[in-house]
PDB file of N, CA and C in Angstrom:
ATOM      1  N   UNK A   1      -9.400 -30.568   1.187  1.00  0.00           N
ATOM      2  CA  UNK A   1      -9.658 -30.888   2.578  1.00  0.00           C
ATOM      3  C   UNK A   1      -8.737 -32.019   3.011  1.00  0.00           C
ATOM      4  N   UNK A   2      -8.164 -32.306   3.999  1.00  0.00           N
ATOM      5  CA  UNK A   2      -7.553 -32.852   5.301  1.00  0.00           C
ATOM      6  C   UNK A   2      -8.449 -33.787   5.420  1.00  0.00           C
ATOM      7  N   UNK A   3      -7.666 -34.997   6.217  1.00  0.00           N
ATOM      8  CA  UNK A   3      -8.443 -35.619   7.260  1.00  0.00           C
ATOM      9  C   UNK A   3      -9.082 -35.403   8.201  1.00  0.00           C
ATOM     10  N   UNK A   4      -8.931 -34.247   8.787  1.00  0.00           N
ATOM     11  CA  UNK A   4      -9.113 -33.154  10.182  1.00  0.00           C
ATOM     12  C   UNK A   4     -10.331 -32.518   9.903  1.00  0.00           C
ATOM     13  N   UNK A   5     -10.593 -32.462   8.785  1.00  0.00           N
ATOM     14  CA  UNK A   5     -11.441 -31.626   8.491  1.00  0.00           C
ATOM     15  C   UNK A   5     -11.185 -30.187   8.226  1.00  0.00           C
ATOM     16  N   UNK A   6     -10.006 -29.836   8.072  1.00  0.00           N
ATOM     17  CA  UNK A   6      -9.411 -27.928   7.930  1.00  0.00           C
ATOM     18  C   UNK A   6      -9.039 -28.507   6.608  1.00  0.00           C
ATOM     19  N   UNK A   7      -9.151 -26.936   5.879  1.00  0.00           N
ATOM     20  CA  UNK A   7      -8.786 -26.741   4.177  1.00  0.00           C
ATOM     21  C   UNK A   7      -7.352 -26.379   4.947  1.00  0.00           C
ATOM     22  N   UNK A   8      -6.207 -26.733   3.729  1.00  0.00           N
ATOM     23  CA  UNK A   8      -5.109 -26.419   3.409  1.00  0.00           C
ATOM     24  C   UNK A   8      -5.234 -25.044   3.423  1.00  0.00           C
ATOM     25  N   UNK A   9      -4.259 -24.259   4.042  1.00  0.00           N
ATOM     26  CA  UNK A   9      -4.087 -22.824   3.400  1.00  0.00           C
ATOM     27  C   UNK A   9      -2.881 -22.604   2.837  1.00  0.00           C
ATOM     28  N   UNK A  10      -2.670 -21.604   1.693  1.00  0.00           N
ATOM     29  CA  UNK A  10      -1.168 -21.437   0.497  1.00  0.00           C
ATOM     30  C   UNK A  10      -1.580 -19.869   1.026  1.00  0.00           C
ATOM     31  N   UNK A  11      -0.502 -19.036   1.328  1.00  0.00           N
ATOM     32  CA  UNK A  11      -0.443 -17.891   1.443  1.00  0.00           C
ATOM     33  C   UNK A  11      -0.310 -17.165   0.082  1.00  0.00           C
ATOM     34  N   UNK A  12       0.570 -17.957  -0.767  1.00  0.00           N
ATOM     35  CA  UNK A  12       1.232 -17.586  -2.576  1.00  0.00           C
ATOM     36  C   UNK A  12       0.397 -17.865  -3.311  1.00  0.00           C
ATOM     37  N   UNK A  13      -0.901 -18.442  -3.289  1.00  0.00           N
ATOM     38  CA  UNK A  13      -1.464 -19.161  -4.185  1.00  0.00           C
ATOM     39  C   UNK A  13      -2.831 -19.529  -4.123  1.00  0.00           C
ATOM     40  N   UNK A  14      -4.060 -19.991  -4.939  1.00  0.00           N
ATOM     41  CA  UNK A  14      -4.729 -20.198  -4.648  1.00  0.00           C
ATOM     42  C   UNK A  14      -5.750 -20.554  -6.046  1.00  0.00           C
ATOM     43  N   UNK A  15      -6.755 -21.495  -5.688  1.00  0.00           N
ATOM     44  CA  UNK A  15      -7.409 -22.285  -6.735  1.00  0.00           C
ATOM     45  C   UNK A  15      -7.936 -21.902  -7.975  1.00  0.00           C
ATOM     46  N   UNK A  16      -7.862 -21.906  -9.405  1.00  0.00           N
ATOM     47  CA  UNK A  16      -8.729 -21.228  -9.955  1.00  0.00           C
ATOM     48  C   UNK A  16     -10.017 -22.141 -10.600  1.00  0.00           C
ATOM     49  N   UNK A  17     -11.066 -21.699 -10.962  1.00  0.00           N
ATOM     50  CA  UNK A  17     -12.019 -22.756 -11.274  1.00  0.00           C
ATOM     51  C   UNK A  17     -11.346 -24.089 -12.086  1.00  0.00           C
ATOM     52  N   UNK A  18     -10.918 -24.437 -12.766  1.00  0.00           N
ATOM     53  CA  UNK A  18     -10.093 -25.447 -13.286  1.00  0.00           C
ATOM     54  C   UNK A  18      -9.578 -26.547 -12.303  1.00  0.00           C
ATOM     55  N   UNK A  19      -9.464 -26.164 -10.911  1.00  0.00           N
ATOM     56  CA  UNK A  19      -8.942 -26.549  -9.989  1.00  0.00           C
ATOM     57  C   UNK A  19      -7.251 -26.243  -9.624  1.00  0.00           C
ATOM     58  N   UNK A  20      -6.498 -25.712 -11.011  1.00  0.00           N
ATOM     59  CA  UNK A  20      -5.441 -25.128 -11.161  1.00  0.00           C
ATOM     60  C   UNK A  20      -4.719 -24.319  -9.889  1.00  0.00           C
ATOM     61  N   UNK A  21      -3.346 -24.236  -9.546  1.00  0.00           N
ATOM     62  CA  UNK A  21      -2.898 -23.080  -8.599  1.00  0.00           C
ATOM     63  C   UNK A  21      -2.821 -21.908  -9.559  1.00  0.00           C
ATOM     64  N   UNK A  22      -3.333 -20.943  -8.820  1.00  0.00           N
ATOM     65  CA  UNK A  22      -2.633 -19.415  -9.271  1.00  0.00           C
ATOM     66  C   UNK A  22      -2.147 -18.507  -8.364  1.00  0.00           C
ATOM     67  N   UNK A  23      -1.221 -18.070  -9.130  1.00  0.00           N
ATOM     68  CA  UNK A  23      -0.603 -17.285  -8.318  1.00  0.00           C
ATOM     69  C   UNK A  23      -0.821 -15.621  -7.655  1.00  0.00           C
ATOM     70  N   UNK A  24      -1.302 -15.351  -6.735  1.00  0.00           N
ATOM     71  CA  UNK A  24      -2.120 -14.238  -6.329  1.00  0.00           C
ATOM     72  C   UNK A  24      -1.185 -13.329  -6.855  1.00  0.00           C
ATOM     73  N   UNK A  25      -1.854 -11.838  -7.392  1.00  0.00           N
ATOM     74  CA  UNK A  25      -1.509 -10.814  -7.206  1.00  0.00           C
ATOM     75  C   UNK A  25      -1.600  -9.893  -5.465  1.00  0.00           C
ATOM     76  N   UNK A  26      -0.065  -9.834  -5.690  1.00  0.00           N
ATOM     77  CA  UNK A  26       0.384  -8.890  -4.018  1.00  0.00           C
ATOM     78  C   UNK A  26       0.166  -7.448  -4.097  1.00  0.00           C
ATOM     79  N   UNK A  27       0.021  -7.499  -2.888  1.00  0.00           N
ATOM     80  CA  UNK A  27      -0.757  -6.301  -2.577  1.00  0.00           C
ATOM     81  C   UNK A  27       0.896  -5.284  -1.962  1.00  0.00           C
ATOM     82  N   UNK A  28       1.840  -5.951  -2.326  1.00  0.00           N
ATOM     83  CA  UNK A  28       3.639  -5.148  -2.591  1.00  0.00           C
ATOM     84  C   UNK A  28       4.306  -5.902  -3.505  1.00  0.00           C
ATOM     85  N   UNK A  29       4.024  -4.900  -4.289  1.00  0.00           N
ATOM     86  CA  UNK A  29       4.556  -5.336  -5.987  1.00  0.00           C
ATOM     87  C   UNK A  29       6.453  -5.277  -5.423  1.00  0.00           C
ATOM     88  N   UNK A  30       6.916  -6.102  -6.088  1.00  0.00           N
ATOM     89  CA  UNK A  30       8.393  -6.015  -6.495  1.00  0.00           C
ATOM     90  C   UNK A  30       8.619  -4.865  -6.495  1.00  0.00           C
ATOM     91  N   UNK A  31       8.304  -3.831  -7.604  1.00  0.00           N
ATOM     92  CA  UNK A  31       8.662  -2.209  -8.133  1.00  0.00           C
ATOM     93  C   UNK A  31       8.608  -1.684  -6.675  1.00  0.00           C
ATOM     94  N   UNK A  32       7.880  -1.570  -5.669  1.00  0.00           N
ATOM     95  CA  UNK A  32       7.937  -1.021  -4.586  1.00  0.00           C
ATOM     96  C   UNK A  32       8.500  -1.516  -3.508  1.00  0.00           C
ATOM     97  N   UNK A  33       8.846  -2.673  -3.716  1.00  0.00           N
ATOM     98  CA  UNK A  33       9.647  -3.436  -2.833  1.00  0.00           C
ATOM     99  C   UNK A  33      11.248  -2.478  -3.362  1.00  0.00           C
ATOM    100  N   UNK A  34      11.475  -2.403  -4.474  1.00  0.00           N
ATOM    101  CA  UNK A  34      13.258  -1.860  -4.784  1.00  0.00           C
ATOM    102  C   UNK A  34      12.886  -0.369  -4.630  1.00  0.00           C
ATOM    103  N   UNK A  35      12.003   0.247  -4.639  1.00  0.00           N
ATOM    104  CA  UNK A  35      11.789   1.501  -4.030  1.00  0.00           C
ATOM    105  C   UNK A  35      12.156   1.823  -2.728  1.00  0.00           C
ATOM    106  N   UNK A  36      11.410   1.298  -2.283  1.00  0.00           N
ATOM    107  CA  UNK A  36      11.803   1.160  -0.356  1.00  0.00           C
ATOM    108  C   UNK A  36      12.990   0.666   0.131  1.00  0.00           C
ATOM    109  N   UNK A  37      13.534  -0.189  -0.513  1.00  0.00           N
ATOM    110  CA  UNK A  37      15.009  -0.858  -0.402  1.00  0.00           C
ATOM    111  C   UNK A  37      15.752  -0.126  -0.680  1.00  0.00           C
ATOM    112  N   UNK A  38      15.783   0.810  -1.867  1.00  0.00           N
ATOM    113  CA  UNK A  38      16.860   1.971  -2.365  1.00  0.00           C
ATOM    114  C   UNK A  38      16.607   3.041  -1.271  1.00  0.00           C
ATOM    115  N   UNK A  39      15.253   3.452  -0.690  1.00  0.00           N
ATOM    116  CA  UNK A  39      15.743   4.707  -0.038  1.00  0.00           C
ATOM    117  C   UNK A  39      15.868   4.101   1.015  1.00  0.00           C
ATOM    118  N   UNK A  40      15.839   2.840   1.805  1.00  0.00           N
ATOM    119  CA  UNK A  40      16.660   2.577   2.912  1.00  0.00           C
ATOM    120  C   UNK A  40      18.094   2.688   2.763  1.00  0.00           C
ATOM    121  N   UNK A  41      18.613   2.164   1.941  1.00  0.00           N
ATOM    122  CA  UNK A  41      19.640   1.894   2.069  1.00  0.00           C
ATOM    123  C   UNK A  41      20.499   3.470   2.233  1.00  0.00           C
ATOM    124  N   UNK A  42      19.762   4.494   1.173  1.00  0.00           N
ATOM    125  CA  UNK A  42      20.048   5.706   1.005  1.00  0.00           C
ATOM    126  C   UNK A  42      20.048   6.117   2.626  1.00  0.00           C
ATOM    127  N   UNK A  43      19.164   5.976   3.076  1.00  0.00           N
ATOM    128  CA  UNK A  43      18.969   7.014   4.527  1.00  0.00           C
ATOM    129  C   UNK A  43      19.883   5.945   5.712  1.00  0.00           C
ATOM    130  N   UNK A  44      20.487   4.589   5.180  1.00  0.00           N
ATOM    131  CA  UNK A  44      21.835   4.181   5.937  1.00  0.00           C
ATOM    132  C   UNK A  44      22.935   5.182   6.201  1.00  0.00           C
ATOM    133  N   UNK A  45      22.810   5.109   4.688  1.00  0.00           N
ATOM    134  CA  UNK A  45      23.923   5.838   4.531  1.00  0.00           C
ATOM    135  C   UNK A  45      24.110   7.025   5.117  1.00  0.00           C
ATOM    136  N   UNK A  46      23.106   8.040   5.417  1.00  0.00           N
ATOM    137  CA  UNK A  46      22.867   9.382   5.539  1.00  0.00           C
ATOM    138  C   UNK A  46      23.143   8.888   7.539  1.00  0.00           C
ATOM    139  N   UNK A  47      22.648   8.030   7.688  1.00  0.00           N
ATOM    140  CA  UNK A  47      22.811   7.633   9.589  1.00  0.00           C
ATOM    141  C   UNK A  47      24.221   7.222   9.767  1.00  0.00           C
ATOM    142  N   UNK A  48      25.044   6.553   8.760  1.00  0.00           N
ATOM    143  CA  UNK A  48      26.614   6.492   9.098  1.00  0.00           C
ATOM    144  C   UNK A  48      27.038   8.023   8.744  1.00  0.00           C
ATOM    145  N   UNK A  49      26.513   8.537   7.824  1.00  0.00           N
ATOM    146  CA  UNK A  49      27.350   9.674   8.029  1.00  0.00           C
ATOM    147  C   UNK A  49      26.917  10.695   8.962  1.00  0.00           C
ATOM    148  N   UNK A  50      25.719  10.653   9.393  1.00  0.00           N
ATOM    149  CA  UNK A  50      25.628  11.429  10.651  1.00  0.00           C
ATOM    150  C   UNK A  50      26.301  10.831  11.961  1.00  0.00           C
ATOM    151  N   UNK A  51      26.225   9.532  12.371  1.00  0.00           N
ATOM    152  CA  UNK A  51      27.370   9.449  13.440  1.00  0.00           C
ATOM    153  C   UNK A  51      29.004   9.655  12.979  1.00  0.00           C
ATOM    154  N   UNK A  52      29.163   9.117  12.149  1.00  0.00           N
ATOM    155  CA  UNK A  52      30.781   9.616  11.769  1.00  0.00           C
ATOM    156  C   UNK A  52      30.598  11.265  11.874  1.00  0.00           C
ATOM    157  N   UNK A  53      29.929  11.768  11.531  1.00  0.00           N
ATOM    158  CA  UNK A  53      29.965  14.011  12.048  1.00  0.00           C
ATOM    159  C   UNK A  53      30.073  13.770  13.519  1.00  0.00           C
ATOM    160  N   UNK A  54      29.034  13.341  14.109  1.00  0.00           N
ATOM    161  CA  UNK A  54      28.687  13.488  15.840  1.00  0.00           C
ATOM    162  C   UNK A  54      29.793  12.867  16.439  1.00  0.00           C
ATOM    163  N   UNK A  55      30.891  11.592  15.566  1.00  0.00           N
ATOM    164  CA  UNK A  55      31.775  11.572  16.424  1.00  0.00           C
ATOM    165  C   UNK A  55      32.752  11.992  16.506  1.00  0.00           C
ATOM    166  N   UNK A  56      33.150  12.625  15.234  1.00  0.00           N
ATOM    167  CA  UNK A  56      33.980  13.491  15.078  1.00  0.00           C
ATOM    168  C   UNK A  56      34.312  14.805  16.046  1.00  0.00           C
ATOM    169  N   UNK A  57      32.486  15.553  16.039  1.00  0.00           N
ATOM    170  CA  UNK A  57      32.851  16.549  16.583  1.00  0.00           C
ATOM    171  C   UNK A  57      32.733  16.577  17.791  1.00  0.00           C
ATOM    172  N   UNK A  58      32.699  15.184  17.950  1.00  0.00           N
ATOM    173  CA  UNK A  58      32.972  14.791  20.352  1.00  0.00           C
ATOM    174  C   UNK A  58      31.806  15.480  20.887  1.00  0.00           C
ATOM    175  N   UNK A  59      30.554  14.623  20.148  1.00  0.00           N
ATOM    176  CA  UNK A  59      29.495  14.973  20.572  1.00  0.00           C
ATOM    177  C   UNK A  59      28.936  14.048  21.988  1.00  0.00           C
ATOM    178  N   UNK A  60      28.489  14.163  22.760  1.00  0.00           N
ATOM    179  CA  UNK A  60      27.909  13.228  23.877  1.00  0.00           C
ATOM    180  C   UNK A  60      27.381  12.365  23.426  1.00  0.00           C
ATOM    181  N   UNK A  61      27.608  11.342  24.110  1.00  0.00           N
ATOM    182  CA  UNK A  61      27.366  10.265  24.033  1.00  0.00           C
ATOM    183  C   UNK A  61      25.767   9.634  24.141  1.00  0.00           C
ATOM    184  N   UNK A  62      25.565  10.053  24.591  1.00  0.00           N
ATOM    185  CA  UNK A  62      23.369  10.215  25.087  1.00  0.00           C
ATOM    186  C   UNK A  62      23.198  10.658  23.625  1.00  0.00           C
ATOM    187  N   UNK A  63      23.128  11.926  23.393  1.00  0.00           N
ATOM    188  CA  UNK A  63      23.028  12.535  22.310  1.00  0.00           C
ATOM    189  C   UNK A  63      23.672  12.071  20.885  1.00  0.00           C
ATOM    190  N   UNK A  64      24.784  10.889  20.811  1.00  0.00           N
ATOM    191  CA  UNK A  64      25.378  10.194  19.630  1.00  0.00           C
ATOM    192  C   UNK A  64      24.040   9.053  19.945  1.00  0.00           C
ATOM    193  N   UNK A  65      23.588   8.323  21.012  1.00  0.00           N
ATOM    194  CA  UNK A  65      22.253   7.566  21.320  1.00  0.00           C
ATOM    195  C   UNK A  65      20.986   8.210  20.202  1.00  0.00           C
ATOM    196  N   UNK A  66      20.730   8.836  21.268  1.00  0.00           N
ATOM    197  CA  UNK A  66      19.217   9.652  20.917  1.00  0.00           C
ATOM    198  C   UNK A  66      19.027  10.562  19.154  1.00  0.00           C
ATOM    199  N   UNK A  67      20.089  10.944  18.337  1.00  0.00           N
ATOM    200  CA  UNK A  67      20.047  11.253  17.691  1.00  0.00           C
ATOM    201  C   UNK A  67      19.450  10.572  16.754  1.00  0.00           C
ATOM    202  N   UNK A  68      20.130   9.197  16.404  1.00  0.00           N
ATOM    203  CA  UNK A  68      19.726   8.470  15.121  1.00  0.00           C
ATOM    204  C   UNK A  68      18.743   7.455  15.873  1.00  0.00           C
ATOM    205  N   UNK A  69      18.219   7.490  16.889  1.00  0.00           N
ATOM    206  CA  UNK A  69      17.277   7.063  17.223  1.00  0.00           C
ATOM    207  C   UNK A  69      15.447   8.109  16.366  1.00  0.00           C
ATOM    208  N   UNK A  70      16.163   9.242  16.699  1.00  0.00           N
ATOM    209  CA  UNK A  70      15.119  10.173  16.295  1.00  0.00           C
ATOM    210  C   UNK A  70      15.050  10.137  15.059  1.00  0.00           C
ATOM    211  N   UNK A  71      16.089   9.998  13.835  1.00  0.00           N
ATOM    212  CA  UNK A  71      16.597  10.360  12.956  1.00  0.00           C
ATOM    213  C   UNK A  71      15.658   9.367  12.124  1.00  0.00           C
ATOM    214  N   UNK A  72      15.579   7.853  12.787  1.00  0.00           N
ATOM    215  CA  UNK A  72      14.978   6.708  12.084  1.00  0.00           C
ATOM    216  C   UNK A  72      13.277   6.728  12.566  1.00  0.00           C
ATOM    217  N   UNK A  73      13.034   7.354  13.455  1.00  0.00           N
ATOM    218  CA  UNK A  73      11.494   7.431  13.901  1.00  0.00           C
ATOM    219  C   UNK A  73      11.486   8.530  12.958  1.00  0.00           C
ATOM    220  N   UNK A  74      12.020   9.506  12.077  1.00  0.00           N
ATOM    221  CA  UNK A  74      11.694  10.409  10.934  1.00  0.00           C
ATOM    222  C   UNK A  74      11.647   9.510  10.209  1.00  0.00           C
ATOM    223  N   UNK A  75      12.799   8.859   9.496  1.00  0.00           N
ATOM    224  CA  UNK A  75      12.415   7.713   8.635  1.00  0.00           C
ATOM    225  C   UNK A  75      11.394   6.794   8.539  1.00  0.00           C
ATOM    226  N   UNK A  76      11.195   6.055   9.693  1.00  0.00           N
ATOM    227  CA  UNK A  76       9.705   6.013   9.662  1.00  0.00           C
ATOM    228  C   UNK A  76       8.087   5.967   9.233  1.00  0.00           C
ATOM    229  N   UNK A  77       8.323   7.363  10.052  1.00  0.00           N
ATOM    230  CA  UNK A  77       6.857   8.244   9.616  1.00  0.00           C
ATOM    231  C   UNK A  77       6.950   8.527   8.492  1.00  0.00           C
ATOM    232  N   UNK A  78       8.097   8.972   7.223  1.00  0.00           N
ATOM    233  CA  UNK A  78       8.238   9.450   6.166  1.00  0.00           C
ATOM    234  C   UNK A  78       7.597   7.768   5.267  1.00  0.00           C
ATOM    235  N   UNK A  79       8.107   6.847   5.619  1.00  0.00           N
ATOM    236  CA  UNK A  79       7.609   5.486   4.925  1.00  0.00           C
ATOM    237  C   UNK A  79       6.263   5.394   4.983  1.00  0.00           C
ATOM    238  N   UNK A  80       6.018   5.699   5.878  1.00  0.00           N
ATOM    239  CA  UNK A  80       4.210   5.117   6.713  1.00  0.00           C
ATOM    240  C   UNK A  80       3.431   5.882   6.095  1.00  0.00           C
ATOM    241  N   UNK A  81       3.618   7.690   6.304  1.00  0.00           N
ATOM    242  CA  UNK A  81       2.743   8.680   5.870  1.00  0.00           C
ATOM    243  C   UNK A  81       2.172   8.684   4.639  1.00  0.00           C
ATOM    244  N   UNK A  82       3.022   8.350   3.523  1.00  0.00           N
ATOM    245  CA  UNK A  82       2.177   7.866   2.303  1.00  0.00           C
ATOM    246  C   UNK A  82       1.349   7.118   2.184  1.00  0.00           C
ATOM    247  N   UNK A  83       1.162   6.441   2.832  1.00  0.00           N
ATOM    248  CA  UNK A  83       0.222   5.284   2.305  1.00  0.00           C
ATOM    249  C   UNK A  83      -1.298   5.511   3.443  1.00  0.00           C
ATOM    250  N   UNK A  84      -1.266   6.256   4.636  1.00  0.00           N
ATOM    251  CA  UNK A  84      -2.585   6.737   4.588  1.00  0.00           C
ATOM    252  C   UNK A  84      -3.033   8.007   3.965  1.00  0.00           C
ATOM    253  N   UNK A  85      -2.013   9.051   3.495  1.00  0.00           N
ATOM    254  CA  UNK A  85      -2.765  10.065   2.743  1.00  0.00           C
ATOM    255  C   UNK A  85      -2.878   9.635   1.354  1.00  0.00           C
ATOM    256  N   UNK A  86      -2.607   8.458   0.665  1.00  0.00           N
ATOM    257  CA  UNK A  86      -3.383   7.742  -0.310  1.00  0.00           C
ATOM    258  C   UNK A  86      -4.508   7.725  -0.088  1.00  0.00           C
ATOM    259  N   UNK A  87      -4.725   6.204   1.007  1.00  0.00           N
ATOM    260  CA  UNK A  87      -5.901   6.336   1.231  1.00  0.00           C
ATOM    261  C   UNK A  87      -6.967   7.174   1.310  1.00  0.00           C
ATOM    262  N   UNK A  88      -6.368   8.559   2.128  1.00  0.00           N
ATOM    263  CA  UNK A  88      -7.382   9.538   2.125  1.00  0.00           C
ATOM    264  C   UNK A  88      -8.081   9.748   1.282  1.00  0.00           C
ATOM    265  N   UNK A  89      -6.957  10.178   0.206  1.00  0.00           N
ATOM    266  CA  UNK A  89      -6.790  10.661  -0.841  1.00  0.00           C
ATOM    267  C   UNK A  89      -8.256   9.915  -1.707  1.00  0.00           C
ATOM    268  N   UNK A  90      -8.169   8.456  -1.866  1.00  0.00           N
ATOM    269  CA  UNK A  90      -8.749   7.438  -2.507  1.00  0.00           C
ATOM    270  C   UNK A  90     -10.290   7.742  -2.092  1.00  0.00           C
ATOM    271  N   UNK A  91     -10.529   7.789  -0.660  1.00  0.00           N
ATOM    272  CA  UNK A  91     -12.010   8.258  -0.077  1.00  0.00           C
ATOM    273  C   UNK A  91     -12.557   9.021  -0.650  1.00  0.00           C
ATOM    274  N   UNK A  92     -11.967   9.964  -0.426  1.00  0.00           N
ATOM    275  CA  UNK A  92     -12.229  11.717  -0.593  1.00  0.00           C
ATOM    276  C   UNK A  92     -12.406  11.379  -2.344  1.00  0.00           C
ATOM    277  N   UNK A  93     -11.791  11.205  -3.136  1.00  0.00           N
ATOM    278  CA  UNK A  93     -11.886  10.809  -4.511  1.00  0.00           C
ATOM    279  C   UNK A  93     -13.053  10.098  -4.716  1.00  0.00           C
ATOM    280  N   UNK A  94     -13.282   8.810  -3.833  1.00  0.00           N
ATOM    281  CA  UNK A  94     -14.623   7.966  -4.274  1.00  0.00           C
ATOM    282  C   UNK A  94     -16.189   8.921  -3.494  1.00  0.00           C
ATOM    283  N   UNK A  95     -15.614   9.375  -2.440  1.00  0.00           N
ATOM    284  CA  UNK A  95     -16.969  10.356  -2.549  1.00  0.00           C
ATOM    285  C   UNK A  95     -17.221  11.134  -3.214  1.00  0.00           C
ATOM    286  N   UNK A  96     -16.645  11.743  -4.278  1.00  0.00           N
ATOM    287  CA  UNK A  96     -16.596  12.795  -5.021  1.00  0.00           C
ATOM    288  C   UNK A  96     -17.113  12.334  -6.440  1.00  0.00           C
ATOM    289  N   UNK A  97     -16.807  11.381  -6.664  1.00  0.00           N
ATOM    290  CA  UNK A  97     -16.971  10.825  -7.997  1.00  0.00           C
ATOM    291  C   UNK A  97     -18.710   9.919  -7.853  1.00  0.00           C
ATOM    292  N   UNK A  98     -18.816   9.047  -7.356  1.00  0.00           N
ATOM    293  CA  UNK A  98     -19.657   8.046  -6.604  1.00  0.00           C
ATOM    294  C   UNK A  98     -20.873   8.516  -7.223  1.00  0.00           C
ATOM    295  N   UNK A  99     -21.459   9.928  -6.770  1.00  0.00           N
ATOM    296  CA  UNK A  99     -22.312  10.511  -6.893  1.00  0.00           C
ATOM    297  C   UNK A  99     -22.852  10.681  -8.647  1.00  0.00           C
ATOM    298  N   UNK A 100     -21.743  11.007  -9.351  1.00  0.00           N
ATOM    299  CA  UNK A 100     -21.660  11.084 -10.570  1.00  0.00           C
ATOM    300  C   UNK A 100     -22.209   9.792 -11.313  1.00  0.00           C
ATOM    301  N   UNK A 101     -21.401   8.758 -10.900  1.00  0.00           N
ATOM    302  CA  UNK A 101     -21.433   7.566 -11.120  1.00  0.00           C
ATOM    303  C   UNK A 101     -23.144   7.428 -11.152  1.00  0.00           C
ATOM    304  N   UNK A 102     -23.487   6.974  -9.931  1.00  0.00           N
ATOM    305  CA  UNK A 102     -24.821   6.611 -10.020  1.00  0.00           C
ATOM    306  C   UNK A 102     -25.871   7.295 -10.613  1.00  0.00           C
ATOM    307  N   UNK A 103     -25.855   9.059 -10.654  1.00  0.00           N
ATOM    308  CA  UNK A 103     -25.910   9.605 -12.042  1.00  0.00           C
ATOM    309  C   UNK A 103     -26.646   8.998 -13.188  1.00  0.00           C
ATOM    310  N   UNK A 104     -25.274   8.805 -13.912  1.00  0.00           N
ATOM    311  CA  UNK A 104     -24.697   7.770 -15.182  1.00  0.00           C
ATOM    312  C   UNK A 104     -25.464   6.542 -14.950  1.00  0.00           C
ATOM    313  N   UNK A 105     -25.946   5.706 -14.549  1.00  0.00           N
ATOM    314  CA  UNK A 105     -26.434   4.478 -14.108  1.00  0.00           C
ATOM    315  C   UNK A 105     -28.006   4.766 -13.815  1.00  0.00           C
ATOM    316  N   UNK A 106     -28.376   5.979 -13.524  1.00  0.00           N
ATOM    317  CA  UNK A 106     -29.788   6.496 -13.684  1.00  0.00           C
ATOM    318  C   UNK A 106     -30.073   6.706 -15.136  1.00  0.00           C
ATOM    319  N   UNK A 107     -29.058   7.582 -15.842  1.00  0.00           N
ATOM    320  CA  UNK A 107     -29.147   7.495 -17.092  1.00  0.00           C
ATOM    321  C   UNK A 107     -29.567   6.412 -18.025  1.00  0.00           C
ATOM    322  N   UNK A 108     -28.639   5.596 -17.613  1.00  0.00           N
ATOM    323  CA  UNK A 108     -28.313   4.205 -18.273  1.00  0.00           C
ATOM    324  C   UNK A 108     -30.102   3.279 -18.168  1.00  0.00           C
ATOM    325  N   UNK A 109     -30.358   3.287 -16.920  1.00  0.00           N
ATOM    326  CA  UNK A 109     -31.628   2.694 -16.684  1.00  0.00           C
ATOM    327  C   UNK A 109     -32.489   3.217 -17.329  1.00  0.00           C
ATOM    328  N   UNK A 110     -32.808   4.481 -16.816  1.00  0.00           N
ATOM    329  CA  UNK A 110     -34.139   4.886 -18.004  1.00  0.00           C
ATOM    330  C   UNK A 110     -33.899   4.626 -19.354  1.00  0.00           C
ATOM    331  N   UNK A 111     -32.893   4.915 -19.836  1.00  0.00           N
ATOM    332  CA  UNK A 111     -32.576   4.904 -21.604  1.00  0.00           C
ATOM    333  C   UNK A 111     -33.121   3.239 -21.679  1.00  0.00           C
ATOM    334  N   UNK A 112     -32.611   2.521 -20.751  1.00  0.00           N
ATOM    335  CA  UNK A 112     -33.259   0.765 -20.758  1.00  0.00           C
ATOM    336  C   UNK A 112     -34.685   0.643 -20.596  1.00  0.00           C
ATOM    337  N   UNK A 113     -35.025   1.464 -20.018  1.00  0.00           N
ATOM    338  CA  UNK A 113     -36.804   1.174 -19.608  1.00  0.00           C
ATOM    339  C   UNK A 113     -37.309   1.595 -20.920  1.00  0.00           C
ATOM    340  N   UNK A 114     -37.087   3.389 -21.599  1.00  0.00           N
ATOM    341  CA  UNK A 114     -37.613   3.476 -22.659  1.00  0.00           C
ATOM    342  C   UNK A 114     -37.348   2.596 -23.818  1.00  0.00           C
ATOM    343  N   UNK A 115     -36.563   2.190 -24.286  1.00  0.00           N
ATOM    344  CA  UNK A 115     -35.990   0.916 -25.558  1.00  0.00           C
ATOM    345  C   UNK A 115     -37.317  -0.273 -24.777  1.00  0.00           C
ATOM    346  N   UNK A 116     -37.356  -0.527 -23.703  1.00  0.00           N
ATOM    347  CA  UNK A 116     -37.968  -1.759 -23.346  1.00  0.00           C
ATOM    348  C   UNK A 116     -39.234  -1.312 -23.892  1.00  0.00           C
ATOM    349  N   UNK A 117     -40.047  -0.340 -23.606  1.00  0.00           N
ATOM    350  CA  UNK A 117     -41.382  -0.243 -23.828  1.00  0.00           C
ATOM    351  C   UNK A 117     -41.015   0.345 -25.021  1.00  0.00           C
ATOM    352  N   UNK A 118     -40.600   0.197 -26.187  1.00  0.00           N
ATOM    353  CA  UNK A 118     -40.475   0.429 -27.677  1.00  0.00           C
ATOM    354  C   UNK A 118     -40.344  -1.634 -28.314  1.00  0.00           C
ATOM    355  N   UNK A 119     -39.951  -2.065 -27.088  1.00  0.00           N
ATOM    356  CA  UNK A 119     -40.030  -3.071 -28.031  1.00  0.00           C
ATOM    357  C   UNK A 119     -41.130  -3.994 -27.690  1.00  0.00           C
ATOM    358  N   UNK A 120     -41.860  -3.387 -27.115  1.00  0.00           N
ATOM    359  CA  UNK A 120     -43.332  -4.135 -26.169  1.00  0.00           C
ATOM    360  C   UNK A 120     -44.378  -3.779 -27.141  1.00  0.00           C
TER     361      UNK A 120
END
């Protein structure tokens, strides 16, 4: 705490019982950070060589515009779209399973109640 009365906030970091800093685990690992960086750079490349074609072949000028405009709103959606049909994915998975689970945990309880009244 401050004089002010507001806690410090560390975006990188944060207390562990010890009083120690630690360092949070991110929620964009490195590994996916050079993932995304490689196929940007890849689909650069693929946008210089589509205007070097379009200007070559004395394409209009609106249309040398609007092309790689469109080209990168594909790029885009192609980045974005994964990561809510994960999610979906993750739902649809935990409803499916969930059920099972608690199941298993009904199991688990009674097998505890009977041992309990064996040792009563």
């Amino acid at each position: 705490m401050t004089g002010n009365g507001r806690e410090e906030k560390s975006g990188s970091s944060r207390k562990s019982e010890k009083g120690q800093r630690v360092i949070k685990d991110s929620l964009f690992p490195v590994s996916l950070f050079a993932i995304y960086l490689g196929v940007l750079f890849l689909m650069s490349g693929f946008h210089v060589g589509l205007v070097v074609m379009m200007n070559k072949l004395g394409w209009n000028e609106i249309i040398q515009s609007a092309v790689p405009m469109l080209y990168w709103g594909i790029v885009a959606v192609g980045l974005t779209l994964p990561y809510f049909l994960y999610k979906m994915g993750v739902k649809k998975q935990t409803e499916r399973i969930t059920p099972l689970i608690e199941e298993k945990y009904d199991e688990i309880y009674e097998i505890c109640e009977k041992g309990s009244k064996l040792l009563m």
